[in-house]
C-alpha atoms as a PDB file:
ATOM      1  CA  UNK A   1      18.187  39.002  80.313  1.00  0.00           C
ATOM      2  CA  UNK A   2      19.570  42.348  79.234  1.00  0.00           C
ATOM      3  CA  UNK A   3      19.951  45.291  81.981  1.00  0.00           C
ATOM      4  CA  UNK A   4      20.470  49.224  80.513  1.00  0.00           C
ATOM      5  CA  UNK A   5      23.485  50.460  82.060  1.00  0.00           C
ATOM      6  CA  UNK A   6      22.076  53.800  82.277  1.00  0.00           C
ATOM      7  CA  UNK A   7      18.875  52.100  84.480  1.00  0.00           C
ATOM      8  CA  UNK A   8      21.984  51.602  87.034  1.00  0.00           C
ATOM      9  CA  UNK A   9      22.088  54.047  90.256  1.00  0.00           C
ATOM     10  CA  UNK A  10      25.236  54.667  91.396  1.00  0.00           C
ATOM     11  CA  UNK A  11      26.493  53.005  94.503  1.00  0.00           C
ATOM     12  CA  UNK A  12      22.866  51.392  94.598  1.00  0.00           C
ATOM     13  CA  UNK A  13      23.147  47.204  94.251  1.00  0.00           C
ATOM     14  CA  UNK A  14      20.937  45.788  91.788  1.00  0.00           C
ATOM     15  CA  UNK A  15      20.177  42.212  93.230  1.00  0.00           C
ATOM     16  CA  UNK A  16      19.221  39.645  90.572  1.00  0.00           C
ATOM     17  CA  UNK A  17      17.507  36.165  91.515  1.00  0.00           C
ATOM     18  CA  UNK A  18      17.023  33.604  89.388  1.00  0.00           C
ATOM     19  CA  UNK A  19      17.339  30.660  86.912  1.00  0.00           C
ATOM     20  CA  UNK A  20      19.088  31.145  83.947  1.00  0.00           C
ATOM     21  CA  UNK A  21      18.404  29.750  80.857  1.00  0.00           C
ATOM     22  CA  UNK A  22      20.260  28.493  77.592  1.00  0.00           C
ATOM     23  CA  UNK A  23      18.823  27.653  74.715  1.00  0.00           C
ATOM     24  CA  UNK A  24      20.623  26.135  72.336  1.00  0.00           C
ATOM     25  CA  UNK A  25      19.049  28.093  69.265  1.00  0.00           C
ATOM     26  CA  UNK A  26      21.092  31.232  71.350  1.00  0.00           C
ATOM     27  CA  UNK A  27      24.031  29.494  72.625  1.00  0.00           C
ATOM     28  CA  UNK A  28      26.937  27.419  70.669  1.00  0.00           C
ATOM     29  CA  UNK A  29      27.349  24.457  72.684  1.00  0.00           C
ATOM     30  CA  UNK A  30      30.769  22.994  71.840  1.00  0.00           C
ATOM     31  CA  UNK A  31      32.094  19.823  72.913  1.00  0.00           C
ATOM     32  CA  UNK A  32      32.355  18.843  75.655  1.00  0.00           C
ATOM     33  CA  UNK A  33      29.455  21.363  76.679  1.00  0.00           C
ATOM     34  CA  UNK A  34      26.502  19.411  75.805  1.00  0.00           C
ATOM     35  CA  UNK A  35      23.865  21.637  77.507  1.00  0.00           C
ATOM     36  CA  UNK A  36      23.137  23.660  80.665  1.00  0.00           C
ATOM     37  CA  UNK A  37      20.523  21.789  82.574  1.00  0.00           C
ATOM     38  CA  UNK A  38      20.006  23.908  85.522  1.00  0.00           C
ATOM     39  CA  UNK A  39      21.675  27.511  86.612  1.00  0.00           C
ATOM     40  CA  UNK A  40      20.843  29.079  89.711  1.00  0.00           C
ATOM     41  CA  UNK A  41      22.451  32.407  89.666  1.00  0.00           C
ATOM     42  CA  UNK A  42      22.700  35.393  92.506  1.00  0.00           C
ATOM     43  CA  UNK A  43      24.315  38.500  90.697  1.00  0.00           C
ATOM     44  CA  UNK A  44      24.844  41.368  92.757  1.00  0.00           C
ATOM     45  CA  UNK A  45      25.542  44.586  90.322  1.00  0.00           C
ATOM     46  CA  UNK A  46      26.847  47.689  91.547  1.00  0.00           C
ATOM     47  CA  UNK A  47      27.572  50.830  89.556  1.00  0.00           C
ATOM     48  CA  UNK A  48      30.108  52.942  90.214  1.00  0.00           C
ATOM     49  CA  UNK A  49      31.375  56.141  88.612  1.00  0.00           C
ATOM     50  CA  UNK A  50      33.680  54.350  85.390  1.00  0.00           C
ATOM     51  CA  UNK A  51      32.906  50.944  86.567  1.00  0.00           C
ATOM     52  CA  UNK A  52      30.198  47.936  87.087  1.00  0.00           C
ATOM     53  CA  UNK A  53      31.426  45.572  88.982  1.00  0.00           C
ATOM     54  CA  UNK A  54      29.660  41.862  88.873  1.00  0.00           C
ATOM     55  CA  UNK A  55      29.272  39.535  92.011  1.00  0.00           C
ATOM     56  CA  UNK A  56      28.245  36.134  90.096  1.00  0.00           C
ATOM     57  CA  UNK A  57      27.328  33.223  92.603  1.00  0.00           C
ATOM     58  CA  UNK A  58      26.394  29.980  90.471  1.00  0.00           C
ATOM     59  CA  UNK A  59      24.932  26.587  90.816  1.00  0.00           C
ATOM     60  CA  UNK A  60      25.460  24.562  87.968  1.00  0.00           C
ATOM     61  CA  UNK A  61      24.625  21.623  86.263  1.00  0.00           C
ATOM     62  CA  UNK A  62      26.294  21.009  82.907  1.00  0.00           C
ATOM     63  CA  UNK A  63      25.634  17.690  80.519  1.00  0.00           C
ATOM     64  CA  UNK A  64      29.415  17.012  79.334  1.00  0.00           C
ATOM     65  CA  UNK A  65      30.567  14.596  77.053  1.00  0.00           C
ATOM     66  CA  UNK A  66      33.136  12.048  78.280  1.00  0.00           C
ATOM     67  CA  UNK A  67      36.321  11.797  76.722  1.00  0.00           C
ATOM     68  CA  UNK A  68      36.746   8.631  77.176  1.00  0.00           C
ATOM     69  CA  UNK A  69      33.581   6.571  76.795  1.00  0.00           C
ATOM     70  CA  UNK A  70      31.817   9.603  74.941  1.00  0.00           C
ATOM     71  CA  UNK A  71      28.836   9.214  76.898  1.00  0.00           C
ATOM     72  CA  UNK A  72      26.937  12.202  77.683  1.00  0.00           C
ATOM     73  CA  UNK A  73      26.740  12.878  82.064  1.00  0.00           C
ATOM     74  CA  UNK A  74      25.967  15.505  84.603  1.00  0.00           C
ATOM     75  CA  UNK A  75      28.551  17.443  85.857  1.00  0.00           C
ATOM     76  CA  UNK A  76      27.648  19.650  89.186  1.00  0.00           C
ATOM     77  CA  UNK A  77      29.720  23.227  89.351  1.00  0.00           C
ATOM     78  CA  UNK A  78      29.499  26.349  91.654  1.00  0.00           C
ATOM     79  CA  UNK A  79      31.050  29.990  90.215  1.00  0.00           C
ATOM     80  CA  UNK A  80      32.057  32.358  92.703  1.00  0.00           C
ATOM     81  CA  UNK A  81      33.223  35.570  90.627  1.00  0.00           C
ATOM     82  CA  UNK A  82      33.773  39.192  90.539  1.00  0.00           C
ATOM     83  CA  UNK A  83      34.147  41.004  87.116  1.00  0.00           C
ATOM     84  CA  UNK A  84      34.529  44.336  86.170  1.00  0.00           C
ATOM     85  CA  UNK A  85      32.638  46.250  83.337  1.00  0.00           C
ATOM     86  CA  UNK A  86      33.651  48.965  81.539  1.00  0.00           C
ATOM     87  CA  UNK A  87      32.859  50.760  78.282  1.00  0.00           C
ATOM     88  CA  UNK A  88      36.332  51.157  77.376  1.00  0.00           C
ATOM     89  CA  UNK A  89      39.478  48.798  77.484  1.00  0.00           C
ATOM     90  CA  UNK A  90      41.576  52.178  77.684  1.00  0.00           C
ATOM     91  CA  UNK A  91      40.449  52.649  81.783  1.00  0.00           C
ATOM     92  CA  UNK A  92      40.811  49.239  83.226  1.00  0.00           C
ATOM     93  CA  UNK A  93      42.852  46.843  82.197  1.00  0.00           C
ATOM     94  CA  UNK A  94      40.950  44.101  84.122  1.00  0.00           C
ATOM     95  CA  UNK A  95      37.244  45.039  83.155  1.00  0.00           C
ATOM     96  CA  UNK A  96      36.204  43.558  80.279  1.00  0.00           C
ATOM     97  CA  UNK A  97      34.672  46.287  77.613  1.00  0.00           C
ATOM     98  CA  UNK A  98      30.754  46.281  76.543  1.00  0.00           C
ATOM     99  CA  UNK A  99      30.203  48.792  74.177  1.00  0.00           C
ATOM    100  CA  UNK A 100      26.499  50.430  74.286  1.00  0.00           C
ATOM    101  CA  UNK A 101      23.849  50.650  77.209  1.00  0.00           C
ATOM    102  CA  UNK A 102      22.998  47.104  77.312  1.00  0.00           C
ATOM    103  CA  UNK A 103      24.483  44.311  78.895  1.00  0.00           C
ATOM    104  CA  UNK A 104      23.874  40.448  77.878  1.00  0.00           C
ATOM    105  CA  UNK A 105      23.465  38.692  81.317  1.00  0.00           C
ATOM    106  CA  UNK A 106      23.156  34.921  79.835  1.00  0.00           C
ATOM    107  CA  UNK A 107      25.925  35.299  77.740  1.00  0.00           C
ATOM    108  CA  UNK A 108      28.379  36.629  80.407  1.00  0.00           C
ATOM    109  CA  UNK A 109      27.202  33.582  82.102  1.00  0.00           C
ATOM    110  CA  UNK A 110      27.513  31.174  79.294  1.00  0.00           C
ATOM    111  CA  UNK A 111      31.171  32.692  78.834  1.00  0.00           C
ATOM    112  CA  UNK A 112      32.420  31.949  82.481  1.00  0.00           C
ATOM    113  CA  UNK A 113      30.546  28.534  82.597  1.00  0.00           C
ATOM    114  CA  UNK A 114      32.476  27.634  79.741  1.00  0.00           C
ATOM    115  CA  UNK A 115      35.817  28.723  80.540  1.00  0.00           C
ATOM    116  CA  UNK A 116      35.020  26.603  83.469  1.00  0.00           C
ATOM    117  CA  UNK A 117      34.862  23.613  82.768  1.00  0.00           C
ATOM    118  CA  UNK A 118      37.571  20.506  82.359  1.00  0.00           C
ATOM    119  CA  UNK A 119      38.916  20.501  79.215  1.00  0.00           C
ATOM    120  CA  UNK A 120      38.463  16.947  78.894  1.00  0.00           C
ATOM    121  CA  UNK A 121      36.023  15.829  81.207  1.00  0.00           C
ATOM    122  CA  UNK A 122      35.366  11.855  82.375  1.00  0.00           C
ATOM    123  CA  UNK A 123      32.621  10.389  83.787  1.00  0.00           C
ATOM    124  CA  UNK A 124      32.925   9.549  87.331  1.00  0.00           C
END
């Protein structure tokens, strides 16, 4: 899902809905990612004058590979986060920079599911 920053009103929320996908053709699922089963995602996206600012609600449900046994399971996860967008690094330090007028929903996602997650996860 790709949103135009210029399609953004100012000071107007753009509420997005929905299940996210991630197919591996379009994602590099490294150990101990396996896959993303399910994502439920609320994103509320509000444009300011230098600044888009992210609220990411997730419900999660990764396949992980054990550390220990290997074996793949299901690991449940919820993401509460704010992040900051910006087209420059130069005017926020904390805003991460996306350079052109669209922005890559699913792989913002895909980023902060992956930073996530345990580094080496074991089956319960």
């Amino acid at each position: 899902m790709y949103i135009a920053k210029s399609k953004l009103v100012i000071d107007h929320a753009l509420t997005v809905e929905k299940n996210f996908e991630f197919p591996h053709e379009n994602f590099p699922f490294v150990k101990p990612l396996l896959s993303i089963k399910k994502c439920y995602g609320i994103l509320k996206i509000t444009k300011s004058q230098r600044l888009i600012r992210m609220d990411i609600d997730l419900s999660i449900t990764a396949i992980l590979e054990c550390s220990y046994s290997l074996e793949p399971f299901a690991h449940e996860l919820e993401i509460h986060e704010g992040m900051l967008i910006s087209d420059s690094t130069s005017f926020d330090e904390e805003a991460i920079s996306i350079k052109g007028d669209e922005i890559n929903v699913e792989e913002i996602l895909y980023a902060l599911i992956s930073s996530s997650l345990p580094l080496k996860p074991v089956k319960p």
